[in-house]
C-alpha atoms as a PDB file:
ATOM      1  CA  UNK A   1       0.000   0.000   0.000  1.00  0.00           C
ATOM      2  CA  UNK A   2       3.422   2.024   0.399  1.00  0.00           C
ATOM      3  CA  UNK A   3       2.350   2.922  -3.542  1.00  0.00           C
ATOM      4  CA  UNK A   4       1.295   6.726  -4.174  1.00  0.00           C
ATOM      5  CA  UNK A   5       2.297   7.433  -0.057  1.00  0.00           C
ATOM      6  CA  UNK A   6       5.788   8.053  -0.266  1.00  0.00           C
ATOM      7  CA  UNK A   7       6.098  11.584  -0.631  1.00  0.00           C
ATOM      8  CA  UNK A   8       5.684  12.583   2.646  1.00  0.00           C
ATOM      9  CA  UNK A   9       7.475   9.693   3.973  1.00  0.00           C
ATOM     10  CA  UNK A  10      10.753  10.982   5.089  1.00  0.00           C
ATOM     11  CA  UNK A  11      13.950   8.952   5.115  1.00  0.00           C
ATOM     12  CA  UNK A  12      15.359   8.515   8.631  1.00  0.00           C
ATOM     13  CA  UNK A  13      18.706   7.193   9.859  1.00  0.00           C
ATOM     14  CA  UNK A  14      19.168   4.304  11.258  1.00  0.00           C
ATOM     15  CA  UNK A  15      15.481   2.879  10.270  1.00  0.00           C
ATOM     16  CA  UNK A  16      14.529   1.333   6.906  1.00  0.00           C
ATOM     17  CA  UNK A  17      10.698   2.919   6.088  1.00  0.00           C
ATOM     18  CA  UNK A  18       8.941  -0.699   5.133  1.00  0.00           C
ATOM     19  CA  UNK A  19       5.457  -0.119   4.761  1.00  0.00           C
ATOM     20  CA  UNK A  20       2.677   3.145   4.871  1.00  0.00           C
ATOM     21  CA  UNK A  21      -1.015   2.971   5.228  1.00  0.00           C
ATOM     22  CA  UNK A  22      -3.730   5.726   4.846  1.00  0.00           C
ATOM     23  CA  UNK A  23      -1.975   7.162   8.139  1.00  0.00           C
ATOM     24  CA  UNK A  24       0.749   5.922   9.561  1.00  0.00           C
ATOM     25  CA  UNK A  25       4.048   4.617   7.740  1.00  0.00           C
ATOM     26  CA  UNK A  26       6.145   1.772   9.436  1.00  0.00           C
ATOM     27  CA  UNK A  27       9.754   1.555   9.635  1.00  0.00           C
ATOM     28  CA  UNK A  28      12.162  -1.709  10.971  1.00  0.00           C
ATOM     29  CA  UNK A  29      15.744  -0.852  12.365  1.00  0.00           C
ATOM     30  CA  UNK A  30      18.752  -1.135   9.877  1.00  0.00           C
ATOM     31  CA  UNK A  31      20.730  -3.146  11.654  1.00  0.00           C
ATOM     32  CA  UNK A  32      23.699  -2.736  10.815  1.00  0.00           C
ATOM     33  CA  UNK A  33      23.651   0.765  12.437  1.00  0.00           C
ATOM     34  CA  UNK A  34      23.463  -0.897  15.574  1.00  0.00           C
ATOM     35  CA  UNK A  35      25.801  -3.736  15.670  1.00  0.00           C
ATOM     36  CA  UNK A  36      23.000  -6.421  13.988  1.00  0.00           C
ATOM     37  CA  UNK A  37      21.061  -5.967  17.103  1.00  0.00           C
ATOM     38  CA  UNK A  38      18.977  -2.779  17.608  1.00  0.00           C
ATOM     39  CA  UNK A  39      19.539  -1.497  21.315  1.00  0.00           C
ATOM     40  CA  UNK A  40      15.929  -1.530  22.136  1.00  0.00           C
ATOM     41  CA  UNK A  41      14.754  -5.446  21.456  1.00  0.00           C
ATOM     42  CA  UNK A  42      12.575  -6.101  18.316  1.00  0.00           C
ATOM     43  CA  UNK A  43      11.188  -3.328  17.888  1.00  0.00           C
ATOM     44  CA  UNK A  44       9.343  -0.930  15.036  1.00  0.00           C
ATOM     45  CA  UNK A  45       9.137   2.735  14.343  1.00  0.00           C
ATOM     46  CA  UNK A  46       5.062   3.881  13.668  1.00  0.00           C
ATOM     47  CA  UNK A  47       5.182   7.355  12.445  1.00  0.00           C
ATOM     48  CA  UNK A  48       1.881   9.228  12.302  1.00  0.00           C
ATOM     49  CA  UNK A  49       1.395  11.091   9.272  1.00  0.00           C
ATOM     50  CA  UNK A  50      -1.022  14.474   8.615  1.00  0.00           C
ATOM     51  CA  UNK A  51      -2.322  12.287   5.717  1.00  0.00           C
ATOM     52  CA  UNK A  52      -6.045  12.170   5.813  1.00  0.00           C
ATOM     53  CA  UNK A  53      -8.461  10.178   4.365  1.00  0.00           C
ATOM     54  CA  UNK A  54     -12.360   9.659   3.281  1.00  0.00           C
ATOM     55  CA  UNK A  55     -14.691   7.766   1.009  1.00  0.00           C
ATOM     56  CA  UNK A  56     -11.435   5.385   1.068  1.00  0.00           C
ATOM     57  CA  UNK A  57      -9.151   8.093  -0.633  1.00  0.00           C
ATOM     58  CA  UNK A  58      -6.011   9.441   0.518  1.00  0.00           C
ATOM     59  CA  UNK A  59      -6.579  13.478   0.466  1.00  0.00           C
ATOM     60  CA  UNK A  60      -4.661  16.469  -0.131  1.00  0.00           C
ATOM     61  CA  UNK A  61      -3.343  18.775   1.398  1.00  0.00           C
ATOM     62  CA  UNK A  62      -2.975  16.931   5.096  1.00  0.00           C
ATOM     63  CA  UNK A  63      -4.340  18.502   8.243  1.00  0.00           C
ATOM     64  CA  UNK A  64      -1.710  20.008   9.889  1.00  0.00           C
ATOM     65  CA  UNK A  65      -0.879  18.915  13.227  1.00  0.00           C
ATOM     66  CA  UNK A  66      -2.928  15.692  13.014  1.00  0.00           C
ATOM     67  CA  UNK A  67       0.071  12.990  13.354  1.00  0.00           C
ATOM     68  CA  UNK A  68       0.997  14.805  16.187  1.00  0.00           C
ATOM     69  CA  UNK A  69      -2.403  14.767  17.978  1.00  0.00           C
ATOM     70  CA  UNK A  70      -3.217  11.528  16.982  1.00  0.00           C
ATOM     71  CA  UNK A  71       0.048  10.326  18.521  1.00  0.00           C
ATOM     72  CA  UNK A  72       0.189  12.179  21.997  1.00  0.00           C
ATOM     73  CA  UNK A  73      -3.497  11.558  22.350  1.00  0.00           C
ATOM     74  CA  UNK A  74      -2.708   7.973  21.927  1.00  0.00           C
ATOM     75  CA  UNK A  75      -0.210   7.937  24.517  1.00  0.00           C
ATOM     76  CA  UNK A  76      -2.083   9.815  26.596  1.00  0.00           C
ATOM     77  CA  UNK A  77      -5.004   7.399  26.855  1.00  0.00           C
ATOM     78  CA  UNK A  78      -2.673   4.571  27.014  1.00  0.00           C
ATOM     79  CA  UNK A  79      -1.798   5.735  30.454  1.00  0.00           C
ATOM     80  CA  UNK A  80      -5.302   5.469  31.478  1.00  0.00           C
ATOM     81  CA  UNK A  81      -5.655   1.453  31.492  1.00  0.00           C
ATOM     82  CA  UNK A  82      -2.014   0.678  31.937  1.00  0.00           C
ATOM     83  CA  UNK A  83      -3.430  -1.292  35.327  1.00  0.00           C
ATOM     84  CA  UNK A  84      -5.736  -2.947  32.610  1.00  0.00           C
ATOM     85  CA  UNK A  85      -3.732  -4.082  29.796  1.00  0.00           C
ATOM     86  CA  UNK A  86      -0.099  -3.575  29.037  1.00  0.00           C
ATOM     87  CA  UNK A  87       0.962  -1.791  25.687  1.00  0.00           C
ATOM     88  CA  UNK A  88       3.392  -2.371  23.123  1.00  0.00           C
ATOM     89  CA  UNK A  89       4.971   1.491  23.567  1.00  0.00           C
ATOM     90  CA  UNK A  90       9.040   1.111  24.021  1.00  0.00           C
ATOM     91  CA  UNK A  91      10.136   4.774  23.601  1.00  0.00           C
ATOM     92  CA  UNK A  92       9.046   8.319  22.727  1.00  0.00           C
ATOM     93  CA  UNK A  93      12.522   9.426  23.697  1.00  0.00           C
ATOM     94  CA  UNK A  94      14.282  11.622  20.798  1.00  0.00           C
ATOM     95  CA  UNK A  95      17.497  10.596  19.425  1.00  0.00           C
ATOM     96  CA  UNK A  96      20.677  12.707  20.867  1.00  0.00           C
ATOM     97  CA  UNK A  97      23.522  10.813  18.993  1.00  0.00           C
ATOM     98  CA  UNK A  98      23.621   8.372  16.199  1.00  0.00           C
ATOM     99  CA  UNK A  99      23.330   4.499  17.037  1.00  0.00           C
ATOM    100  CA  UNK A 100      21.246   5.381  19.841  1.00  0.00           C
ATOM    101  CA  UNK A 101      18.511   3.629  18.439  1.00  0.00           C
ATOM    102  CA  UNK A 102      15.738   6.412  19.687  1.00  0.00           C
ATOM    103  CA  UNK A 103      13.049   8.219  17.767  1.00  0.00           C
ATOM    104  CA  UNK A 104      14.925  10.328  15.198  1.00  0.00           C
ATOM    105  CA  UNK A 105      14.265  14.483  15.267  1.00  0.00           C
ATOM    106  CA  UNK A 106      12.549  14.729  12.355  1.00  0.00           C
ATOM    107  CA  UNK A 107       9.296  12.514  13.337  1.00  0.00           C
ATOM    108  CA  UNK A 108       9.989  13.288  16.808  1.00  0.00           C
ATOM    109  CA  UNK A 109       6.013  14.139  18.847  1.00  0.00           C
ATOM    110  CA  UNK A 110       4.532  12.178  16.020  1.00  0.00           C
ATOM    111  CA  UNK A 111       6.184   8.337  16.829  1.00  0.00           C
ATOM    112  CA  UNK A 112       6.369   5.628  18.799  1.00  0.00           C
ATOM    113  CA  UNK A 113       8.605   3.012  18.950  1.00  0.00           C
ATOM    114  CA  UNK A 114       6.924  -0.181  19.823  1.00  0.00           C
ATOM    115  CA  UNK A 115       7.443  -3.474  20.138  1.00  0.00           C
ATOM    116  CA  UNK A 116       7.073  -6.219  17.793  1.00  0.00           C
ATOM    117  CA  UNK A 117       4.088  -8.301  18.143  1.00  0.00           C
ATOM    118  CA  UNK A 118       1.640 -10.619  16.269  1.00  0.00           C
ATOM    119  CA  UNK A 119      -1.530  -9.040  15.706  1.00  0.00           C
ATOM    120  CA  UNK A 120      -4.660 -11.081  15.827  1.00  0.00           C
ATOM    121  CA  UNK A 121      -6.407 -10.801  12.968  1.00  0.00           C
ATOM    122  CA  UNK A 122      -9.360  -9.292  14.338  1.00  0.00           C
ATOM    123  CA  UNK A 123     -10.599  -5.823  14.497  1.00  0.00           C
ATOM    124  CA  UNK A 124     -12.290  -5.460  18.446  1.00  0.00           C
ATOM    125  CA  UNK A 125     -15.279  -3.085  18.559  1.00  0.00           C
ATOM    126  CA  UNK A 126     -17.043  -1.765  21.088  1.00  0.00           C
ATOM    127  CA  UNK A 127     -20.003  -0.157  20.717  1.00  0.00           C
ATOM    128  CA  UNK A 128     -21.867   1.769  23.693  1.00  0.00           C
ATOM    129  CA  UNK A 129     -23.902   3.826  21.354  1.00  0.00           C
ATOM    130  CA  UNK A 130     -26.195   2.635  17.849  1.00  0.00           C
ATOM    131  CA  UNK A 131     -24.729   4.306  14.748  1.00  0.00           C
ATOM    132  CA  UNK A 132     -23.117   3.405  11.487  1.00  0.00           C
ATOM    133  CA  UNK A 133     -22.934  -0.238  10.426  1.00  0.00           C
ATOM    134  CA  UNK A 134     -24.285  -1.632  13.909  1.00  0.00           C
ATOM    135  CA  UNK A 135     -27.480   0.650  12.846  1.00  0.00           C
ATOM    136  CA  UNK A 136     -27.643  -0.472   9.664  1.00  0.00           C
ATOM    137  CA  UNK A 137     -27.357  -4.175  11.069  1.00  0.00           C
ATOM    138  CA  UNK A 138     -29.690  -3.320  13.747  1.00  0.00           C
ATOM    139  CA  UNK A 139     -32.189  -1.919  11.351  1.00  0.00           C
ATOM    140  CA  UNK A 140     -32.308  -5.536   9.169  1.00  0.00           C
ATOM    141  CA  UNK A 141     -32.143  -8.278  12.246  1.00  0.00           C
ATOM    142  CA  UNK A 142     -32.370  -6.363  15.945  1.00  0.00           C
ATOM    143  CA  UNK A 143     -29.127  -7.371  16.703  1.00  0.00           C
ATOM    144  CA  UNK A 144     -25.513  -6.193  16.164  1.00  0.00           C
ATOM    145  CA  UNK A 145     -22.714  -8.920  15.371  1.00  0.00           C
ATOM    146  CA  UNK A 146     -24.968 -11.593  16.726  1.00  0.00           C
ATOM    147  CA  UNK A 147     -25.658  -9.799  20.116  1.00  0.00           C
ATOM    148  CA  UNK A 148     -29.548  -8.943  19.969  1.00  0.00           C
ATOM    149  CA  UNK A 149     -30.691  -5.783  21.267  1.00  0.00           C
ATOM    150  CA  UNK A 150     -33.728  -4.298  22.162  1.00  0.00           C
ATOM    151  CA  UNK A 151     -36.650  -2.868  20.097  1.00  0.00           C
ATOM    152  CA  UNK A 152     -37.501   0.757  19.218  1.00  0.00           C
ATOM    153  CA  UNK A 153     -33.857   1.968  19.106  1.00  0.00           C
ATOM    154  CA  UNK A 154     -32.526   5.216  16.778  1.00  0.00           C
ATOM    155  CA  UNK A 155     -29.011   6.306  15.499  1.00  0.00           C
ATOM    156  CA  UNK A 156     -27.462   7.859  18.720  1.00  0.00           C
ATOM    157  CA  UNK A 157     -29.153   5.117  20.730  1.00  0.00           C
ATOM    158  CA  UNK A 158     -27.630   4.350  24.081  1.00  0.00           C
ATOM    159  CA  UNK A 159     -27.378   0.539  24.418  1.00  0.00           C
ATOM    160  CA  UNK A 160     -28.338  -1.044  27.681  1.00  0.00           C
ATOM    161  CA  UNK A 161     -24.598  -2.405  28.430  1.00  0.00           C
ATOM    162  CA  UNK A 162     -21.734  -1.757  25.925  1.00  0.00           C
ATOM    163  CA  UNK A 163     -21.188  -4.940  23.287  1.00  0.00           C
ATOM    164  CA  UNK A 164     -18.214  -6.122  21.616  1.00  0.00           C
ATOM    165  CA  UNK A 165     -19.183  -5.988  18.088  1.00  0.00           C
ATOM    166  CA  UNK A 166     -15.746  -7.384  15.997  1.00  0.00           C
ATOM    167  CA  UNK A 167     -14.600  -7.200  12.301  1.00  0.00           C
ATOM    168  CA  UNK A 168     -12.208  -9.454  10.167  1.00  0.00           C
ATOM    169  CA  UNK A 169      -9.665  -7.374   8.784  1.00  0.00           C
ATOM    170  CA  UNK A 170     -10.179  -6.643   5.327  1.00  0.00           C
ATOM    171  CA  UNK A 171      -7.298  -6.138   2.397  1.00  0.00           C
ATOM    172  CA  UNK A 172      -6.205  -2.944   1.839  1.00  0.00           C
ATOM    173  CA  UNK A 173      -8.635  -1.480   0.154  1.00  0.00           C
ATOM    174  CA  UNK A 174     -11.903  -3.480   1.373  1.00  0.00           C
ATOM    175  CA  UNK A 175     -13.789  -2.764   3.827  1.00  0.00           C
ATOM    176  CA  UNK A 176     -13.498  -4.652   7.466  1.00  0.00           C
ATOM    177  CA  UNK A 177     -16.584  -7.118   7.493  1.00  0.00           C
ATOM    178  CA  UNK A 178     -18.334  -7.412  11.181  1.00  0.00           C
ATOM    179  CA  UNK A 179     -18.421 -10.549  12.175  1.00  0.00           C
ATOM    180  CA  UNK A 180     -20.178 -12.798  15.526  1.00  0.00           C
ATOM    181  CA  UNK A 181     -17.405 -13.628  18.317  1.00  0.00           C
ATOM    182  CA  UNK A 182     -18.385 -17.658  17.295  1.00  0.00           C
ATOM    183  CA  UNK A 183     -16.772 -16.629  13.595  1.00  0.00           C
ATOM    184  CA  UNK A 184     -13.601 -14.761  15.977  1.00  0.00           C
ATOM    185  CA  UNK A 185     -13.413 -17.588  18.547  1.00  0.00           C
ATOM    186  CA  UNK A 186     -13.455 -20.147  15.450  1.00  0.00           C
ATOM    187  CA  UNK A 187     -10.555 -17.957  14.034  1.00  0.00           C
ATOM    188  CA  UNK A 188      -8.312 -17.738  16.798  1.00  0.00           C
ATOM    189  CA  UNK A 189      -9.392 -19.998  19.174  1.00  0.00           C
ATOM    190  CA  UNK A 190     -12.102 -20.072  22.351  1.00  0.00           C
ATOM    191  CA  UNK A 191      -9.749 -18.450  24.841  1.00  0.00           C
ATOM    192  CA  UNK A 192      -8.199 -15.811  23.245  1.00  0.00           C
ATOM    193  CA  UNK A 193     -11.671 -14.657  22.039  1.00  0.00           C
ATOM    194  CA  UNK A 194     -12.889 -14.509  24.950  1.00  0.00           C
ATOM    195  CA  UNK A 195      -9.391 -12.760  26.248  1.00  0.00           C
ATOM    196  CA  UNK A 196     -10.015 -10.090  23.302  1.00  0.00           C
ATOM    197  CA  UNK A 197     -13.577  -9.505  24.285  1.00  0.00           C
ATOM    198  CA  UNK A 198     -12.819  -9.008  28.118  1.00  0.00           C
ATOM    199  CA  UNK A 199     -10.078  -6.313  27.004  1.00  0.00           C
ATOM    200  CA  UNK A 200     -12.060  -4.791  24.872  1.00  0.00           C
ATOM    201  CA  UNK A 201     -15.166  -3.995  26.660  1.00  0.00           C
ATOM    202  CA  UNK A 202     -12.878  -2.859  30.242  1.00  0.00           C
ATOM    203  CA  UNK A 203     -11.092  -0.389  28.101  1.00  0.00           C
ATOM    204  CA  UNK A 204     -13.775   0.762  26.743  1.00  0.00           C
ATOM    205  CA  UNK A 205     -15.989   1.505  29.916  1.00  0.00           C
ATOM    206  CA  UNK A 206     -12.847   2.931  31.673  1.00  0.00           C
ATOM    207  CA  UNK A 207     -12.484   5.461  28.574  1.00  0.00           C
ATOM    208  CA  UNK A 208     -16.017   5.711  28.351  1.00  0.00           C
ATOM    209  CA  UNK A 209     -16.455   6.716  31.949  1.00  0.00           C
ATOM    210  CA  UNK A 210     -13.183   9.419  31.497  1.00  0.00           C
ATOM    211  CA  UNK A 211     -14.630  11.065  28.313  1.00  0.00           C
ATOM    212  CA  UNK A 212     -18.221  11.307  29.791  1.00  0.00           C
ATOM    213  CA  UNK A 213     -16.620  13.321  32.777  1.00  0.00           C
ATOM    214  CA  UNK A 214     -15.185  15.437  30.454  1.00  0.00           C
ATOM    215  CA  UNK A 215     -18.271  16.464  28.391  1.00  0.00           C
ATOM    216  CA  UNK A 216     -18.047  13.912  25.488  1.00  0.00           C
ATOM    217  CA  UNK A 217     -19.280  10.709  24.312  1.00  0.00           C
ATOM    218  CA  UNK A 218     -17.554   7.932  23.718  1.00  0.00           C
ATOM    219  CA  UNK A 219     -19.680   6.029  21.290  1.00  0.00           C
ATOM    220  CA  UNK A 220     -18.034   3.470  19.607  1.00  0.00           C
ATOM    221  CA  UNK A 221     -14.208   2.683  19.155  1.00  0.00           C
ATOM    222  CA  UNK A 222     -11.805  -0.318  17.728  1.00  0.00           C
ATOM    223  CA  UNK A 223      -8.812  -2.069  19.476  1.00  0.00           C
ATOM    224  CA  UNK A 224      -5.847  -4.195  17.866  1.00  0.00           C
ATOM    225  CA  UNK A 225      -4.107  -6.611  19.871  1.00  0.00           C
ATOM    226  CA  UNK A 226      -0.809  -8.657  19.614  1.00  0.00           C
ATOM    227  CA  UNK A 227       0.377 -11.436  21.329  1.00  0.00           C
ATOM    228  CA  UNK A 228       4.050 -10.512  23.065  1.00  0.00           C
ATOM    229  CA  UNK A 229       6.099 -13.347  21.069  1.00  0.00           C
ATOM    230  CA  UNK A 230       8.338 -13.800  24.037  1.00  0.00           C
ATOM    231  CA  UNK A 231       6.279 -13.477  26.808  1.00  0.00           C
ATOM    232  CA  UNK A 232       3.080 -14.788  25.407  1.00  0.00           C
ATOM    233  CA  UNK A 233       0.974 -11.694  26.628  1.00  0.00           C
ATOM    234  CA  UNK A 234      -1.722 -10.275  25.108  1.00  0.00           C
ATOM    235  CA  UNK A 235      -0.825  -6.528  24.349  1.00  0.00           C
ATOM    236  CA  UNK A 236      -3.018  -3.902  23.041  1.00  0.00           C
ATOM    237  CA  UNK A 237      -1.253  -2.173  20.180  1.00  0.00           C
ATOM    238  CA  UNK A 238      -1.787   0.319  17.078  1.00  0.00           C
ATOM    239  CA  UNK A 239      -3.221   3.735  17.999  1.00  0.00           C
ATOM    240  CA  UNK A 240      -6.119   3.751  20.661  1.00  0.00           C
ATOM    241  CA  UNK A 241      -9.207   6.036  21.111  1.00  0.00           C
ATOM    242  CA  UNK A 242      -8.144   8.742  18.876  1.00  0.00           C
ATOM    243  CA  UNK A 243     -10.899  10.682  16.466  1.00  0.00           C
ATOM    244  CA  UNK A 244      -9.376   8.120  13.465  1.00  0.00           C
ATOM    245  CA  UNK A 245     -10.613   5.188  14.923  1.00  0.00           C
ATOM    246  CA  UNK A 246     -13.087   6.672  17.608  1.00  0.00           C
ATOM    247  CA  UNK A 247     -16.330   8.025  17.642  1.00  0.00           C
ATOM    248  CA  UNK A 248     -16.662  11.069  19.663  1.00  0.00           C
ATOM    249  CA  UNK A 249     -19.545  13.219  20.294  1.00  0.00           C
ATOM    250  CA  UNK A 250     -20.415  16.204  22.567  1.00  0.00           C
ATOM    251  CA  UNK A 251     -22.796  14.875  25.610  1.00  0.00           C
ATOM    252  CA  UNK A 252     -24.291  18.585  25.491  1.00  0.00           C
ATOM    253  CA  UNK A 253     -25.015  18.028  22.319  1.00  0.00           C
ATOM    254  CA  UNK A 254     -26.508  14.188  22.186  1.00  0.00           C
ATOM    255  CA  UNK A 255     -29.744  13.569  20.528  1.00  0.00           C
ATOM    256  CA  UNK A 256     -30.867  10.364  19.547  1.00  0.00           C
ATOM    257  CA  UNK A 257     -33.091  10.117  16.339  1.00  0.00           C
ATOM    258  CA  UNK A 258     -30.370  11.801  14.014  1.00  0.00           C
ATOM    259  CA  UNK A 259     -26.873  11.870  12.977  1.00  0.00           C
ATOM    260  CA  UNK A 260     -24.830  13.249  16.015  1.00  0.00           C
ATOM    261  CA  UNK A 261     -21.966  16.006  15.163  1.00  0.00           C
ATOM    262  CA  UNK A 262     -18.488  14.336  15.396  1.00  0.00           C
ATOM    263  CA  UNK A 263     -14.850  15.090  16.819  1.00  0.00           C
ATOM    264  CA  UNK A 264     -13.312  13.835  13.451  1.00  0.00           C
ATOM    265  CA  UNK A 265     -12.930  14.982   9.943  1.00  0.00           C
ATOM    266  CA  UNK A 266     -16.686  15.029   9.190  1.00  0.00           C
ATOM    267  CA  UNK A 267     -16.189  18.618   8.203  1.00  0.00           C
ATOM    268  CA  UNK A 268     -14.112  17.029   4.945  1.00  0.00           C
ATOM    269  CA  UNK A 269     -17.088  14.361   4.266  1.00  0.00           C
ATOM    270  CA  UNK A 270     -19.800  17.192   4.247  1.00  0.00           C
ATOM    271  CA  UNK A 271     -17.698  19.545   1.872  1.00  0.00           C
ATOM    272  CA  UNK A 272     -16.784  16.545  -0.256  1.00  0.00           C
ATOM    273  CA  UNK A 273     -20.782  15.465  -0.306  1.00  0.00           C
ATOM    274  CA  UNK A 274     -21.611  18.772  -1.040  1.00  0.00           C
ATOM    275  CA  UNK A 275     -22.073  21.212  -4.290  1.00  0.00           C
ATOM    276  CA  UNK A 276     -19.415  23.585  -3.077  1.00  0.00           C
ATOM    277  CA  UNK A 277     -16.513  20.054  -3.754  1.00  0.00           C
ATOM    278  CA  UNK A 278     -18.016  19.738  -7.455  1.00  0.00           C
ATOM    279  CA  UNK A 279     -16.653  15.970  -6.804  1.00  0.00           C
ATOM    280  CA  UNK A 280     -18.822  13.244  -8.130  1.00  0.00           C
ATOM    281  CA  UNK A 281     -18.602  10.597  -5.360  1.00  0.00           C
ATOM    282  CA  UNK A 282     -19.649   8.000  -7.463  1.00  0.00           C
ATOM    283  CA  UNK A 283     -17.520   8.727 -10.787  1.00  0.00           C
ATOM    284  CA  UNK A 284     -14.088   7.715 -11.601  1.00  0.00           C
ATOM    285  CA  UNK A 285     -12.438  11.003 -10.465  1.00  0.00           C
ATOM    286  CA  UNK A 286     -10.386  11.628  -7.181  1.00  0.00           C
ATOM    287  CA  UNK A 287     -11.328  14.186  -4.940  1.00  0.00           C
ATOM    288  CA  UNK A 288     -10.217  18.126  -5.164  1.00  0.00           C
ATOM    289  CA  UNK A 289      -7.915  19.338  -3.060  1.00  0.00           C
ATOM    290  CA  UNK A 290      -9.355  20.554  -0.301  1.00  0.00           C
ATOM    291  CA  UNK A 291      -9.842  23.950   0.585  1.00  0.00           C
ATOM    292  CA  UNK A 292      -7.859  25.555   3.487  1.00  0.00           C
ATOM    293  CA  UNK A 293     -11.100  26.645   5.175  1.00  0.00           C
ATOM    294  CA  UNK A 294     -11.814  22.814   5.330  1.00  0.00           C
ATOM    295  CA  UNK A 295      -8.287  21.911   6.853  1.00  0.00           C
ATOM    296  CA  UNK A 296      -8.540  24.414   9.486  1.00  0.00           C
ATOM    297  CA  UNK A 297     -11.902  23.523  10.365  1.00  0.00           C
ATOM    298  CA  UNK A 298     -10.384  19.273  10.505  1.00  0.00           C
ATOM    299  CA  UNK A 299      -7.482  20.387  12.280  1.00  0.00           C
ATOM    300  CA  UNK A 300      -9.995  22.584  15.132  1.00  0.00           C
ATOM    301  CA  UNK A 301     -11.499  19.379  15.377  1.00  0.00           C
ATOM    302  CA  UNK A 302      -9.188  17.248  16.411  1.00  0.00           C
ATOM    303  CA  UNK A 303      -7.044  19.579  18.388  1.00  0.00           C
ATOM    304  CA  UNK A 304     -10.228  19.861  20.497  1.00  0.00           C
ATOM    305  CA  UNK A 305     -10.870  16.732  20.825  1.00  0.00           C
ATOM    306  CA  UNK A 306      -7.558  16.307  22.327  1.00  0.00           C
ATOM    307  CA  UNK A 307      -7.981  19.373  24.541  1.00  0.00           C
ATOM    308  CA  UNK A 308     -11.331  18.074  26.068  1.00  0.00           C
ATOM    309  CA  UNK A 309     -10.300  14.848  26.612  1.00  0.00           C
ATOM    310  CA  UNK A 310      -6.595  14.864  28.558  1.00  0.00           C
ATOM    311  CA  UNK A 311      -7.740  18.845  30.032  1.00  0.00           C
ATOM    312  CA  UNK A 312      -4.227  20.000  28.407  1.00  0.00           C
ATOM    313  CA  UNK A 313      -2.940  22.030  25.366  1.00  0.00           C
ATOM    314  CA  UNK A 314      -1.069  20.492  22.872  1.00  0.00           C
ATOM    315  CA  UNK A 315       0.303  23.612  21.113  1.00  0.00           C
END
């Protein structure tokens, strides 16, 4: 998927760039900076971008800022389970002298280096709040991923107790398909399932529980998780409850019945949906470039959704 990303993907000593998404780009020690063994264990680089994405294409200009929010606002949250479930964050240090093996200068407040684990192939969900596909799915069979739910529920819905609703992992470029936890547990076996499921839902209410005390919502979120491949643990990795793979509303604001305003780049999908874009969603065209009012109004978002949630400013 590196194909069509690399020009923002800077080169960086010491670490050999290896793979980039819609977001982040991944990078894997050169070893022979260090000796043949990299000073920190087996470990990788994840470098958030400002890339942004929607209607599953790769935008420009990027939001300013947004690697860097994503990324402290990850770490941030990550502090708030660490009693729950352990993370696969090494180092945020910066690099001060070559061979040191630390985050280089130039990516520095917008990487992590992590440790190497094996990712289940499993997207965990957990929904607290009906929207999106679990409203579309509750609409056709009263139930979400196999879990039913009650009658006479709208889009903004509070469910009765949070669910873990997961999703296999599409290829790049499909779309994740949600899936029962028989299908998971069938996948990767009874146990961890049902490891993955425990996880999932206690993050959730503990983030849940800090974002409602802070004014927002926490409606719905996704979790990846590893397996340590020397200890055996179950680690939660990627990025966590960020606005890229959270769903964030304003509890002042909450009104079941009807689409509820979002901490995330929604103001992109309403210019792109609208006459003002001139974009034909369903042609063959890419999207414009998008306006600056647009990226300043993505970027506001964000940085406030950092800013409400840890109670601290970023810039």
């Amino acid at each position: 998927m590196s194909a069509g990303f690399d020009s923002d993907t800077p080169e960086l000593e010491g670490w050999r760039h290896t793979y980039s998404g819609k977001v982040r780009d991944l990078y894997e020690p050169d070893l022979a900076h260090y000796g043949g063994v990299h000073p920190l264990g087996d470990v990788v680089l994840v470098v958030a971008s400002d890339r942004v994405s929607a209607f599953d294409h790769v935008l420009s200009p990027g939001i300013p800022d947004k690697g860097t929010i994503l990324t402290q606002l990850s770490l941030w949250w990550f502090d708030q389970f660490s009693d729950i479930v352990d993370n696969h964050v090494v180092s945020t240090e910066i690099s001060t002298m070559v061979g040191d093996g630390l985050v280089p200068v130039e990516v520095a407040g917008r990487s992590m280096i992590c440790r190497r684990l094996e990712m289940f192939p499993v997207e965990c969900v957990a929904r607290g709040y009906l929207t999106g596909s679990g409203l579309l799915e509750y609409r056709e069979s009263q139930s979400v991923c196999g879990v039913p739910l009650p009658a006479g529920l709208v889009d903004g819905s509070r469910l009765p107790e949070p669910i873990f609703t997961p999703a296999t992992k599409a290829e790049v470029g499909e779309h994740d398909e949600n899936v029962s936890f028989e299908v998971v547990a069938a996948k990767i076996g009874e146990a961890a399932a049902t490891r993955l499921r425990s996880l999932t839902l206690s993050v959730y209410a503990r983030a849940e529980e800090i974002a409602r005390s802070r004014g927002v919502i926490l409606a719905d979120t996704k979790f990846e998780f590893g397996t340590d491949p020397v200890t055996g643990e179950i680690v939660l990795g990627d990025e966590v409850l960020t606005p890229d793979s959270s769903r964030f509303w304003a509890l002042d604001g909450w009104a079941p019945g009807r689409s509820q305003p979002s901490f995330d780049k929604q103001p992109i999908r309403d210019w792109l949906a609208s006459p003002a874009s001139g974009w034909d969603r369903t042609g063959n065209d890419a999207p414009p470039e998008l306006s600056d009012a647009v990226v300043q109004a993505t970027r506001a978002r964000y940085l406030d959704a950092y800013e409400r949630l840890t109670g601290e400013s970023l810039f």
